[in-house]
Protein backbone atom coordinates (compact mmCIF):
# COMPACT_ATOMS: atom_id res chain seq x y z
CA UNK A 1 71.10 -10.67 -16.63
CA UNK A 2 68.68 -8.27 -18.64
CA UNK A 3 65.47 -9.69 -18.44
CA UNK A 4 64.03 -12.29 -15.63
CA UNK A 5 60.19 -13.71 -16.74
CA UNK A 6 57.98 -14.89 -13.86
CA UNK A 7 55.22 -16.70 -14.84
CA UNK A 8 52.69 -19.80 -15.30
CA UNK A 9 54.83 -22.39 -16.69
CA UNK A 10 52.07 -24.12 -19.12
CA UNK A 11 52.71 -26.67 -21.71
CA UNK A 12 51.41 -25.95 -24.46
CA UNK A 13 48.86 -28.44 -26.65
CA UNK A 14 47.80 -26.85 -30.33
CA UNK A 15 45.10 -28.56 -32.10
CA UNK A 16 43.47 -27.14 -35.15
CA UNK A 17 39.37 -27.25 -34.82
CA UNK A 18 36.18 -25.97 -36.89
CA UNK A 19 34.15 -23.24 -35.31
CA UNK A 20 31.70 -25.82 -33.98
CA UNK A 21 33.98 -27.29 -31.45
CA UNK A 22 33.89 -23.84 -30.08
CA UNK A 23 30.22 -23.20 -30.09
CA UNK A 24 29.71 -26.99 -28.98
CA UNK A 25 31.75 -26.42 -26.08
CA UNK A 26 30.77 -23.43 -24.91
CA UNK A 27 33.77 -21.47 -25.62
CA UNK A 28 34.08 -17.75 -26.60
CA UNK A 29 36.26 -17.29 -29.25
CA UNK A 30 39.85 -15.72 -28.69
CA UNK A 31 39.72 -15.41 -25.51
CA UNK A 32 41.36 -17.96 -22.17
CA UNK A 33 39.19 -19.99 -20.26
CA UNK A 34 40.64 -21.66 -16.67
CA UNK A 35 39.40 -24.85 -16.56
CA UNK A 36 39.80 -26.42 -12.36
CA UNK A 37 38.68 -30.07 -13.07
CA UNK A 38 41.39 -32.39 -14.62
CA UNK A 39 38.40 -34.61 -15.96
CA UNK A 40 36.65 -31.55 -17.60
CA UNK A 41 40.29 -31.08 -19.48
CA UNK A 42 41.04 -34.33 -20.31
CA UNK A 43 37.48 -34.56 -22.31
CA UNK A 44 38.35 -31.86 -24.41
CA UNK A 45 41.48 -33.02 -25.08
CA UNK A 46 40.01 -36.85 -26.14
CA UNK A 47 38.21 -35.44 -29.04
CA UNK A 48 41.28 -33.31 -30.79
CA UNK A 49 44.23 -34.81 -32.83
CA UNK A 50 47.42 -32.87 -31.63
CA UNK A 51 49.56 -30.85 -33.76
CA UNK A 52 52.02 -29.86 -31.54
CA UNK A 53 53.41 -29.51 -27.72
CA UNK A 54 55.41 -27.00 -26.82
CA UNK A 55 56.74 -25.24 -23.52
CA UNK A 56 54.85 -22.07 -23.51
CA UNK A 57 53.18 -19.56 -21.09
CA UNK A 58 52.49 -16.22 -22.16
CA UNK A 59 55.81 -14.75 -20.24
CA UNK A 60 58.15 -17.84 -20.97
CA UNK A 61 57.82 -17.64 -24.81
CA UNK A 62 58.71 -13.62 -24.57
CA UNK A 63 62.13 -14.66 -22.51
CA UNK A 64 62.63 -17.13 -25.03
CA UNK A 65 61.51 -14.61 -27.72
CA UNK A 66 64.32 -12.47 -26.37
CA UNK A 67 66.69 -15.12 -25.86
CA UNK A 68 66.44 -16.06 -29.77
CA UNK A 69 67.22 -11.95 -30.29
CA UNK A 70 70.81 -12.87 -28.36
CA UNK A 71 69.62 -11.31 -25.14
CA UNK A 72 70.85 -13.06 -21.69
CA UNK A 73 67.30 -14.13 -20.16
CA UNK A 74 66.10 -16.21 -17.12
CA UNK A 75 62.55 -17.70 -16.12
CA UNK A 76 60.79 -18.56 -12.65
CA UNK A 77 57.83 -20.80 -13.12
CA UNK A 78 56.46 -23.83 -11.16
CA UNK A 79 56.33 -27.40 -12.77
CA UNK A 80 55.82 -30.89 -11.27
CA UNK A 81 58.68 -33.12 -11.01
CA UNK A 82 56.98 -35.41 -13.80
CA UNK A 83 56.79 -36.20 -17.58
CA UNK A 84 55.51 -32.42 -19.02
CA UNK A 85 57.91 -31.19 -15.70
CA UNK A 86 61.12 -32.45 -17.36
CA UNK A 87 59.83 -31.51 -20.95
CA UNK A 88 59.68 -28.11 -19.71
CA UNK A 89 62.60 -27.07 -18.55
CA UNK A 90 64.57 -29.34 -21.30
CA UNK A 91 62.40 -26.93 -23.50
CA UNK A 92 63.90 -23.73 -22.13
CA UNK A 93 67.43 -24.64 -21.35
CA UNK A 94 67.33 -25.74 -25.12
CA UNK A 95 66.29 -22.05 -26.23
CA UNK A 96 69.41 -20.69 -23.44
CA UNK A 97 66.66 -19.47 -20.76
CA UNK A 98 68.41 -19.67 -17.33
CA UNK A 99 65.86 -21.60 -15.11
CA UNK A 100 65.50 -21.04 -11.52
CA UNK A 101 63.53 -23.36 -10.36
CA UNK A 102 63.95 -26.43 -8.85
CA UNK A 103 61.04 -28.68 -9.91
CA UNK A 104 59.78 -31.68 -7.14
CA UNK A 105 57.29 -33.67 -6.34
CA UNK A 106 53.80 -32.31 -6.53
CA UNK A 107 50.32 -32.88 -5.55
CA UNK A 108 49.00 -31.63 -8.75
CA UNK A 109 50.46 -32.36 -12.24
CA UNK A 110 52.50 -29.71 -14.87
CA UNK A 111 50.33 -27.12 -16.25
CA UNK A 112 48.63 -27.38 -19.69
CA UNK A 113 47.04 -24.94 -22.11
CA UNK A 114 45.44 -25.89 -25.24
CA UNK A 115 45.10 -23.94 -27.76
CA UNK A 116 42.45 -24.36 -30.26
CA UNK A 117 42.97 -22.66 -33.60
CA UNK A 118 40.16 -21.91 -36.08
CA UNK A 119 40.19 -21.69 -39.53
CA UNK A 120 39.93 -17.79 -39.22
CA UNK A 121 43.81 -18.51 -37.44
CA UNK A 122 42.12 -17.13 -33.91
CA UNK A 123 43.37 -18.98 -30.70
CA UNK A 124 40.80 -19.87 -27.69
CA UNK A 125 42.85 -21.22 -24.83
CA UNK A 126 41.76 -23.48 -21.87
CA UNK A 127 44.32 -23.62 -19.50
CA UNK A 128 44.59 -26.42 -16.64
CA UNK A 129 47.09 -24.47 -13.97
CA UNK A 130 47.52 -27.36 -12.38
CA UNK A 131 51.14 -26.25 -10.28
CA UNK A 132 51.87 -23.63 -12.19
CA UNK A 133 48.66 -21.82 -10.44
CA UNK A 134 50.62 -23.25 -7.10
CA UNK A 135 53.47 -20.85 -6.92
CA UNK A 136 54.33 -18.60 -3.82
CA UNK A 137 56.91 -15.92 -2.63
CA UNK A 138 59.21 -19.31 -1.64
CA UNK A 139 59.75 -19.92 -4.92
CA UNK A 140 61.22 -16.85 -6.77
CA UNK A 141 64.78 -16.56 -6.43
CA UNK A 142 65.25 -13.05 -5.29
CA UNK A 143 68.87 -12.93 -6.11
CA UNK A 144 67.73 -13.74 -9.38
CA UNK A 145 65.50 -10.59 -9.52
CA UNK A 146 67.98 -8.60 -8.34
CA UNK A 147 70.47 -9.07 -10.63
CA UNK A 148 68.00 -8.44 -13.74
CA UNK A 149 67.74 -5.09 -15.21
CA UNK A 150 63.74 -5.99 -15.58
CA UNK A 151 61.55 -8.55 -14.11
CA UNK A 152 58.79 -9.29 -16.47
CA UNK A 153 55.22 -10.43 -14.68
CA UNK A 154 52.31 -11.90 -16.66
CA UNK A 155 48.52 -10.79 -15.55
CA UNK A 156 47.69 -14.38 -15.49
CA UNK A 157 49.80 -15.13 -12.76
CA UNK A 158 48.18 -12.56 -10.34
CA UNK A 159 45.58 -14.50 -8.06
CA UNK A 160 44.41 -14.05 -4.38
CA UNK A 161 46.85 -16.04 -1.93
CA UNK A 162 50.32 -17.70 -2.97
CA UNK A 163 50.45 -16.31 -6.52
CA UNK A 164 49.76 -12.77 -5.29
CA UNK A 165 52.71 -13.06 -2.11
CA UNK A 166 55.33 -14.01 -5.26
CA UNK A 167 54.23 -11.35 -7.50
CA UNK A 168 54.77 -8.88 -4.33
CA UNK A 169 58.28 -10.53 -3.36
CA UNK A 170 58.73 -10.25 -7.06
CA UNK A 171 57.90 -6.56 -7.35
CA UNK A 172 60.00 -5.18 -3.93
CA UNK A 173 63.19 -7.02 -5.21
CA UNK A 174 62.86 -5.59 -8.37
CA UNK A 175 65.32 -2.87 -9.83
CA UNK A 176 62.28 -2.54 -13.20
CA UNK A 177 59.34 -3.71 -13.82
CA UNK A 178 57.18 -4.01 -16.43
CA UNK A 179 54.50 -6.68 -17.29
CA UNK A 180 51.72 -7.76 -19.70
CA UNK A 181 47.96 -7.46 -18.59
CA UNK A 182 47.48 -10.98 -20.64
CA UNK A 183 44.01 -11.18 -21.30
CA UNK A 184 40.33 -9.22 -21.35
CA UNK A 185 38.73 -11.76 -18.85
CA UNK A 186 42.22 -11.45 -16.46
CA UNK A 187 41.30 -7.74 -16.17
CA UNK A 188 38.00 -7.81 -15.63
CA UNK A 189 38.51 -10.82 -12.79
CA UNK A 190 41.02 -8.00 -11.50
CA UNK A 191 40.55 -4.64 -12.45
CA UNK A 192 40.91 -3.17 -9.14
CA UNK A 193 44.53 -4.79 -8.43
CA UNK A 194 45.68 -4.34 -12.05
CA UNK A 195 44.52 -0.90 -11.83
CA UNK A 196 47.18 -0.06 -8.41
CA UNK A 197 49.55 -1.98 -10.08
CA UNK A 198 49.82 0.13 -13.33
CA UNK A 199 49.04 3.34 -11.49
CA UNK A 200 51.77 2.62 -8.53
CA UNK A 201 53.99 -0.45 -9.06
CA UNK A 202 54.97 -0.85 -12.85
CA UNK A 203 57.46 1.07 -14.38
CA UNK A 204 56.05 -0.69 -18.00
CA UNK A 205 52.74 -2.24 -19.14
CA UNK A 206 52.01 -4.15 -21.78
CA UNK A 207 48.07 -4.75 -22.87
CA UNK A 208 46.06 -4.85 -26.24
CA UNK A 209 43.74 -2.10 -27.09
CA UNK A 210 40.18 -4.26 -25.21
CA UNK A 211 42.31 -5.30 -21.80
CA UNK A 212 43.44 -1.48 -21.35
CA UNK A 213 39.87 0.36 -22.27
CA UNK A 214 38.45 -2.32 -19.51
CA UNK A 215 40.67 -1.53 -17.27
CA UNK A 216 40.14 2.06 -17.27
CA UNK A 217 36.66 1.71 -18.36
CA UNK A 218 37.25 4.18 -21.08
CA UNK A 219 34.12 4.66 -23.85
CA UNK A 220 37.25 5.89 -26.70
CA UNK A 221 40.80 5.24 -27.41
CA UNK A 222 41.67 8.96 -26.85
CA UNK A 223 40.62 8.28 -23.21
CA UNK A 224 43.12 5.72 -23.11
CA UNK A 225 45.91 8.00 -24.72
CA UNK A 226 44.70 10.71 -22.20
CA UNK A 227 45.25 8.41 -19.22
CA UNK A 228 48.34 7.02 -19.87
CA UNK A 229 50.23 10.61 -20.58
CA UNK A 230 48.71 11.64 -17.25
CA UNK A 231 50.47 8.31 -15.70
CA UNK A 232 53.85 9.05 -17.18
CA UNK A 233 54.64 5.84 -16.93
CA UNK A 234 55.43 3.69 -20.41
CA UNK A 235 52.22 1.92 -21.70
CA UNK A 236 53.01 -0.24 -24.99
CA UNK A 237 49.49 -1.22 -26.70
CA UNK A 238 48.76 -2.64 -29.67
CA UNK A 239 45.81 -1.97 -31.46
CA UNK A 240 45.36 -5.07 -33.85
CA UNK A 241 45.33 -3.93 -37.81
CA UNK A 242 45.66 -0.27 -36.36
CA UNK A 243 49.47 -1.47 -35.14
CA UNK A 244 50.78 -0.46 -31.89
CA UNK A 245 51.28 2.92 -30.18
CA UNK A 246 53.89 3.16 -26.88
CA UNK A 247 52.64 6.11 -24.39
CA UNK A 248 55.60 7.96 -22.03
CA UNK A 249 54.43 11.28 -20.59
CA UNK A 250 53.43 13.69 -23.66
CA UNK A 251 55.86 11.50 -26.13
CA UNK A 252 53.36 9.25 -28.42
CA UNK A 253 55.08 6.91 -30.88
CA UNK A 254 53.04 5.04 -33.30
CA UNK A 255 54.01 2.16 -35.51
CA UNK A 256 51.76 0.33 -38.43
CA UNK A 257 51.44 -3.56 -38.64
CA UNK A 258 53.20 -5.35 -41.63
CA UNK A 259 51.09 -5.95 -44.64
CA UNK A 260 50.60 -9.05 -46.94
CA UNK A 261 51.53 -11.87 -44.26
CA UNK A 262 50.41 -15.06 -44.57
CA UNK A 263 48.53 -15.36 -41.25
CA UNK A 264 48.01 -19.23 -39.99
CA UNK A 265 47.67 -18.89 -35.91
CA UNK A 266 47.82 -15.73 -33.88
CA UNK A 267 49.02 -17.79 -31.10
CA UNK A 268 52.12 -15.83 -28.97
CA UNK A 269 51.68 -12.20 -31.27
CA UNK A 270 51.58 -10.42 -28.19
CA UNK A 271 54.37 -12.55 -26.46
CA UNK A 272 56.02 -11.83 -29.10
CA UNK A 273 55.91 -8.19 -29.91
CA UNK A 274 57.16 -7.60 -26.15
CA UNK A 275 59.79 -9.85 -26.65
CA UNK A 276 60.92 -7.46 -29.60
CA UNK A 277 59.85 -4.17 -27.60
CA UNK A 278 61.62 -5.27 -24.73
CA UNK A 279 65.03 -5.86 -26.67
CA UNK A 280 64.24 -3.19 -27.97
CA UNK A 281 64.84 -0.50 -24.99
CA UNK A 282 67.43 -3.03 -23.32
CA UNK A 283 69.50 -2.56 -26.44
CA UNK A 284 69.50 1.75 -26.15
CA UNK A 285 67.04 1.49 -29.54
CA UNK A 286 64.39 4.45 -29.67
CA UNK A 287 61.29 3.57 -28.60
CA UNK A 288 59.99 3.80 -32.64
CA UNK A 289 62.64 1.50 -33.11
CA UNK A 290 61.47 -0.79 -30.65
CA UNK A 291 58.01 -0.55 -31.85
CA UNK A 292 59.33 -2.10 -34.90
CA UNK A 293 61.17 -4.72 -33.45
CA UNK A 294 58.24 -6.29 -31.63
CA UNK A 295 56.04 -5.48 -34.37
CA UNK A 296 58.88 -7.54 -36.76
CA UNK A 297 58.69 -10.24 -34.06
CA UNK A 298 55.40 -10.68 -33.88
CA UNK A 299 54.94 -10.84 -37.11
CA UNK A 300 56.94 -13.67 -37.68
CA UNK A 301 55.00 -15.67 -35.31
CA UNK A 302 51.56 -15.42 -36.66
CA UNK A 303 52.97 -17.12 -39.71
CA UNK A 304 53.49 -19.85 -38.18
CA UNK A 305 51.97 -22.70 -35.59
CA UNK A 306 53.00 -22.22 -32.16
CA UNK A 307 54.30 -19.37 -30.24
CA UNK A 308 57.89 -19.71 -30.33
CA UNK A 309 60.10 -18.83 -33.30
């Protein structure tokens, strides 16, 4: 198997909403906000008229990104043996994603994100965990990780306790890995631990240009470049209308966004564009070349609701 995702398996819930809801609700704009009380969720969610539900998680739609590129993909994630459970993993044996996972009988329900879109097409996420927050060393398959060229880790998934003792089974089994810091707040809640991990553990990281200056608390981008040569590790960032730049010991490659798209929801653009990247340099392409490729990817996906092609 090439690639093996282990992540928060999250349903996800897109509603379209005015800037008010966001203000009114105390939201900040593009970013992801936990939410721990199932009440406090299902209010939110009373007000909103549903557009669309889809199987998501940050790393799941990347493996299912890469599946869609003809890549041979699998996905560890914990789900509830219940309604969104089932819908789940129907959802990602539909797009050929091996599952391993067994789903039972939980105390808490299936995960759920939703996703509120603005008119401006920016996403703000609030995220219920619910099991998918649950998951621990006993359930990743280590055979499975073994037998993938890279294991793929989302940021969001690192937390104190269970979540951290998978991510470590995860990363000792582990013949590559690479995986995407996910989101500004994530690093700042774990700068620290993100910071060992991309210093020491990962072989590549994935981040947008805000998560990586916080996590090296760098005042410029040239401290960022600076750093990451230093590392000589690969670092893949991208850098919003300035496109993305990849960063492997003294070798810089830089790649520009595509122009004139018809942006409706920037929901999944960075799932996306590692999706392509990852192809990319699973498929022997030149790191350029697998600039492009994610940058193709992504762009599709921002032209469209939903994170999944």
């Amino acid at each position: 198997m090439e690639i093996l995702g282990i992540g928060n398996a999250i349903v996800d819930v897109i509603c379209k909403v005015d800037d008010d809801f966001i203000t009114k609700n105390n939201l900040t704009k593009s970013t992801m906000k936990l939410i721990f009380d199932d009440n406090e969720f299902k209010n939110l969610l009373s007000n909103l008229k549903i557009e669309k539900t889809v199987s998501g998680g940050s790393v799941a739609n990347s493996i299912v990104g890469l599946s869609q590129l003809g890549n041979e993909v699998g996905f560890i994630g914990k789900v509830n043996d219940d309604d969104l459970g089932s819908k789940y993993e129907d959802g990602l044996k539909q797009e050929k994603v091996k599952y391993f996972y067994s789903k039972k009988k939980e105390e808490l329900p299936t995960g759920t994100c939703l996703i509120l879109v603005t008119p401006d097409s920016e996403r703000t996420m609030c995220t219920f965990l619910g099991t998918a927050g649950k998951i621990n060393e006993n359930d990743v398959d280590v055979n499975a990780v073994k037998n993938s060229k890279i294991t793929f880790l989302e940021g969001y998934l690192w937390d104190e306790g269970d979540p951290k003792t998978a991510f470590d089974k995860a990363i000792q089994n582990s013949n590559k890995v690479a995986m995407s810091l996910s989101d500004l707040f994530c690093v700042e809640r774990h700068k620290p631990h993100f910071l060992d991990l991309v210093k020491n553990k990962l072989d590549i990281t994935f981040a947008n240009e805000q998560e990586i200056m916080s996590l090296i608390d760098a005042k410029n981008f040239e401290e960022v470049v600076s750093f990451s040569k230093n590392l000589k590790k690969l670092i893949v960032l991208t850098r919003g209308e300035k496109g993305s730049i990849a960063i492997n010991g003294d070798e810089v490659v830089e790649c520009n966004i595509k122009q004139n798209l018809k942006i409706v929801d920037l929901t999944g653009a960075g799932d996306l564009f590692a999706a392509g990247f990852l192809h990319g340099i699973t498929n022997s392409l030149s790191t350029k070349e697998s600039l492009e490729k994610g940058t193709e990817m992504s762009s599709k996906v921002i032209q469209q609701i939903g994170a999944r092609l």
